[in-house]
C-alpha atoms as a PDB file:
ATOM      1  CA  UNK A   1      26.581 -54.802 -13.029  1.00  0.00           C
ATOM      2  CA  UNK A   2      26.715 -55.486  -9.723  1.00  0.00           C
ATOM      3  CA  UNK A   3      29.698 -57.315  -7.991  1.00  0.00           C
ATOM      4  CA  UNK A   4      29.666 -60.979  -6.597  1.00  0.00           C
ATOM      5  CA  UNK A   5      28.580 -61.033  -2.938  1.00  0.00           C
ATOM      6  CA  UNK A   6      26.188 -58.091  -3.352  1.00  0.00           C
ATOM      7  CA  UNK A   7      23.202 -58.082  -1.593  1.00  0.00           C
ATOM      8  CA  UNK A   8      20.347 -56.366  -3.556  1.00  0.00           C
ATOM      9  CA  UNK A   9      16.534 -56.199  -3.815  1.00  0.00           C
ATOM     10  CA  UNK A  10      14.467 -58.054  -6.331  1.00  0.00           C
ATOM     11  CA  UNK A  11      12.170 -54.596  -6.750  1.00  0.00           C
ATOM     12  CA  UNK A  12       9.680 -56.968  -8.530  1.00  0.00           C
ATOM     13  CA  UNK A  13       9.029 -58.889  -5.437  1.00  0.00           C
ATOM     14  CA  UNK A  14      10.745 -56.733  -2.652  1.00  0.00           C
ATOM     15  CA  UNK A  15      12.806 -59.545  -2.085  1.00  0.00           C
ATOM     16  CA  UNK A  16      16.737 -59.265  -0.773  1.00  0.00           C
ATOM     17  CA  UNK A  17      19.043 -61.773  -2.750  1.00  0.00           C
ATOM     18  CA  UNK A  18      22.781 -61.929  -3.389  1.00  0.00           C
ATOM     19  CA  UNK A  19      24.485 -61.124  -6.375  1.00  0.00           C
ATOM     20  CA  UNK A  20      26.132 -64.628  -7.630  1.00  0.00           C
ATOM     21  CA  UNK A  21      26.959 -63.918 -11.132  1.00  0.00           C
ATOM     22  CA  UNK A  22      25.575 -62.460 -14.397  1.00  0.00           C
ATOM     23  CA  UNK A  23      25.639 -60.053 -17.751  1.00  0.00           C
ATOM     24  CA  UNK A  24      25.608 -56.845 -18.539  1.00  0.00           C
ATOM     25  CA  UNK A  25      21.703 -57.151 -18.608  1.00  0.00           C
ATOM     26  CA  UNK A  26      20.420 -60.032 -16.319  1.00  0.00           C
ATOM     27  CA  UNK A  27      21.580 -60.757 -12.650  1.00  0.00           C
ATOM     28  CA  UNK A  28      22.368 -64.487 -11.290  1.00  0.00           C
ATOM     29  CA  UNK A  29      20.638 -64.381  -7.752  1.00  0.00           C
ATOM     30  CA  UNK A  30      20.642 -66.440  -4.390  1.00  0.00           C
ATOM     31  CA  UNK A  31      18.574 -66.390  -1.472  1.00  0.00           C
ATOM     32  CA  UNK A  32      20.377 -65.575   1.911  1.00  0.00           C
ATOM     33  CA  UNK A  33      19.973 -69.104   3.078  1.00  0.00           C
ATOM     34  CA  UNK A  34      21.270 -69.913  -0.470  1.00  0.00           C
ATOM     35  CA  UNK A  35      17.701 -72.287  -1.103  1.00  0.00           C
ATOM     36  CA  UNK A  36      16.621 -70.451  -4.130  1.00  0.00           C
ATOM     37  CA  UNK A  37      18.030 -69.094  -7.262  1.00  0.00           C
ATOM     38  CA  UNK A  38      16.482 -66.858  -9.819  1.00  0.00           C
ATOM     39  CA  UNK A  39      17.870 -64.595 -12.708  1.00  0.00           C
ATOM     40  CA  UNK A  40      16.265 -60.918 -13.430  1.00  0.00           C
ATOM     41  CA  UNK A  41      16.962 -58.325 -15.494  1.00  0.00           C
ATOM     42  CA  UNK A  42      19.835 -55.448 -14.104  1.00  0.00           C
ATOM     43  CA  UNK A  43      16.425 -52.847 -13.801  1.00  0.00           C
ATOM     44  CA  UNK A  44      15.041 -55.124 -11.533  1.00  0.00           C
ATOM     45  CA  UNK A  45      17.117 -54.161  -9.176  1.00  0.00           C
ATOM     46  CA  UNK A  46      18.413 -51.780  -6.179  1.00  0.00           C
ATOM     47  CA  UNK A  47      21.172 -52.256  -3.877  1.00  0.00           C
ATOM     48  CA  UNK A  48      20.072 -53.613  -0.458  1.00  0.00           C
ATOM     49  CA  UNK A  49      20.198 -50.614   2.858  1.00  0.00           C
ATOM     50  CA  UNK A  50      21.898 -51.668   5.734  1.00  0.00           C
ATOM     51  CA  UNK A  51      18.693 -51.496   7.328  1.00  0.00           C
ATOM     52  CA  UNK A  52      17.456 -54.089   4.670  1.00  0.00           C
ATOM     53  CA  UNK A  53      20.627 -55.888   5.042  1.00  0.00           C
ATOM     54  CA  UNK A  54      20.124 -56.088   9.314  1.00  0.00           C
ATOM     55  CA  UNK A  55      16.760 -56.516   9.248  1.00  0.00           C
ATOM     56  CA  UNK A  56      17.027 -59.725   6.972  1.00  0.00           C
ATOM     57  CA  UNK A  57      19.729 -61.040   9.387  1.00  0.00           C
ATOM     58  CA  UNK A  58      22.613 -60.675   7.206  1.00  0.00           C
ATOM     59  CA  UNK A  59      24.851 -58.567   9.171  1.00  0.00           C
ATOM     60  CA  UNK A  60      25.334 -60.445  12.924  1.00  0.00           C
ATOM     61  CA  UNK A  61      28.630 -60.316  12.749  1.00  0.00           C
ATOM     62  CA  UNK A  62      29.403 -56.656  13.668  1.00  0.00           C
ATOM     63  CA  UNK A  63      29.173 -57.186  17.495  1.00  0.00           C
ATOM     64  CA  UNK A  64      31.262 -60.324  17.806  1.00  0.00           C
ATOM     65  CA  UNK A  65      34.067 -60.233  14.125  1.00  0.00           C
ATOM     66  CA  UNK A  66      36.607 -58.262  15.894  1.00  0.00           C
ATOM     67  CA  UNK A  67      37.841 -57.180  12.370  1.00  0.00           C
ATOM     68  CA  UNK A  68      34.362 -55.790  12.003  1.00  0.00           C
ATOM     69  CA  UNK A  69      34.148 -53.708  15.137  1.00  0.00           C
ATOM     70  CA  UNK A  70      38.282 -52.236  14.225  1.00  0.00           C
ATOM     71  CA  UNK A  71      37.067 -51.523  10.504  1.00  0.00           C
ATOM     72  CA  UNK A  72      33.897 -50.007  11.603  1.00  0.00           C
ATOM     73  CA  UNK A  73      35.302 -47.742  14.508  1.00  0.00           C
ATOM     74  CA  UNK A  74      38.044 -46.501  12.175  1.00  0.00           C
ATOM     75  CA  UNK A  75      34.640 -45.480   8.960  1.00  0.00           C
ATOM     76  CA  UNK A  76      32.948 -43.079  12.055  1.00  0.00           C
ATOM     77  CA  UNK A  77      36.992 -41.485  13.315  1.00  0.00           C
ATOM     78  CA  UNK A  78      38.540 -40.809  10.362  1.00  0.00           C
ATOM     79  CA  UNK A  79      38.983 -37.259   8.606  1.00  0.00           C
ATOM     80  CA  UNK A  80      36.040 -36.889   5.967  1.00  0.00           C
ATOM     81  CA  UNK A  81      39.014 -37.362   2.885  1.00  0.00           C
ATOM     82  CA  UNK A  82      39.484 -40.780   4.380  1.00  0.00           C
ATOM     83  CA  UNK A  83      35.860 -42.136   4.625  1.00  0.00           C
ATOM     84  CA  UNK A  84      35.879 -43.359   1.212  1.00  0.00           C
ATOM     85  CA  UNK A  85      39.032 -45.886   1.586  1.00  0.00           C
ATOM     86  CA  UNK A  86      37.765 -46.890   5.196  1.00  0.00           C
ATOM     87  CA  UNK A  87      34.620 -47.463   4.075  1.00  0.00           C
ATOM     88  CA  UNK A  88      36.061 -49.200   1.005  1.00  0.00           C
ATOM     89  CA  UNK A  89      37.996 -51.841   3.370  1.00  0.00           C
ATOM     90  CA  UNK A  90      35.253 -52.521   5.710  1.00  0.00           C
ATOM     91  CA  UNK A  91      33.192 -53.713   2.248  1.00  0.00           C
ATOM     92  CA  UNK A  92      35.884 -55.701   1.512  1.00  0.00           C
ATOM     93  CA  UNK A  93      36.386 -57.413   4.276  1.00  0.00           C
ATOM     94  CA  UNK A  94      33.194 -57.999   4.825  1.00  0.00           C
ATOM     95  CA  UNK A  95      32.343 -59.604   0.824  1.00  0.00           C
ATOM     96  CA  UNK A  96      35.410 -61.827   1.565  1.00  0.00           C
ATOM     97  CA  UNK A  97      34.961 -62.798   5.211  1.00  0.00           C
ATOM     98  CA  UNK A  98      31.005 -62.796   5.656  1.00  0.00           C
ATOM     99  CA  UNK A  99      29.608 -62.463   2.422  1.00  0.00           C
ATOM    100  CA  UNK A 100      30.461 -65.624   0.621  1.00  0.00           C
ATOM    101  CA  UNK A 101      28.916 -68.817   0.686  1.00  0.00           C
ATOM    102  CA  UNK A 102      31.748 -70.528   1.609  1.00  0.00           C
ATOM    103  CA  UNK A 103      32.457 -68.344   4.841  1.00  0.00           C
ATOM    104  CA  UNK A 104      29.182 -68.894   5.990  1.00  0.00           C
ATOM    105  CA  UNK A 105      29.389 -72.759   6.117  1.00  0.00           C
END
């Protein structure tokens, strides 16, 4: 399952969505611009690249969230050991502070 505020790829269509809800076997999906909904099964699916991710504008904020740019600097300057829990709190900030349909309104 993936979590709420995921952004994955619909492999049927090549189509980026995010994650709104589901079961263990189908996946509740949004557009980006939150227009559409859909529902596919879990194998339908891959977890969105950050290329796929920047490319379908969903990631503007790293340039001008200052929280962002911190979180990010400290993923690329801490030991190896520590990547995991930096990277871990730059995801979560950015599911509760970007990722959400109500933070984007």
């Amino acid at each position: 399952m993936y979590r709420k505020g995921a952004y994955v790829v619909d492999v049927r269509e090549d189509r980026i969505a995010q994650v709104i809800g589901g079961s263990s076997s189908r996946v509740q999906l949004q557009s980006p611009d939150g227009t559409l909904q859909w529902e596919v099964p879990f194998a339908a699916l891959r977890l969105a690249t950050g290329e796929e991710r920047e490319a379908a504008g969903l990631r503007p904020y790293l340039g001008t969230c200052p929280d962002c740019v911190t979180l990010a600097a400290r993923r690329r300057t801490v030991p190896p050991e520590q990547r995991g829990k930096a990277a871990a709190d730059a995801h979560r900030h950015w599911i509760t502070a970007h990722s959400t349909q109500e933070a984007n309104q």
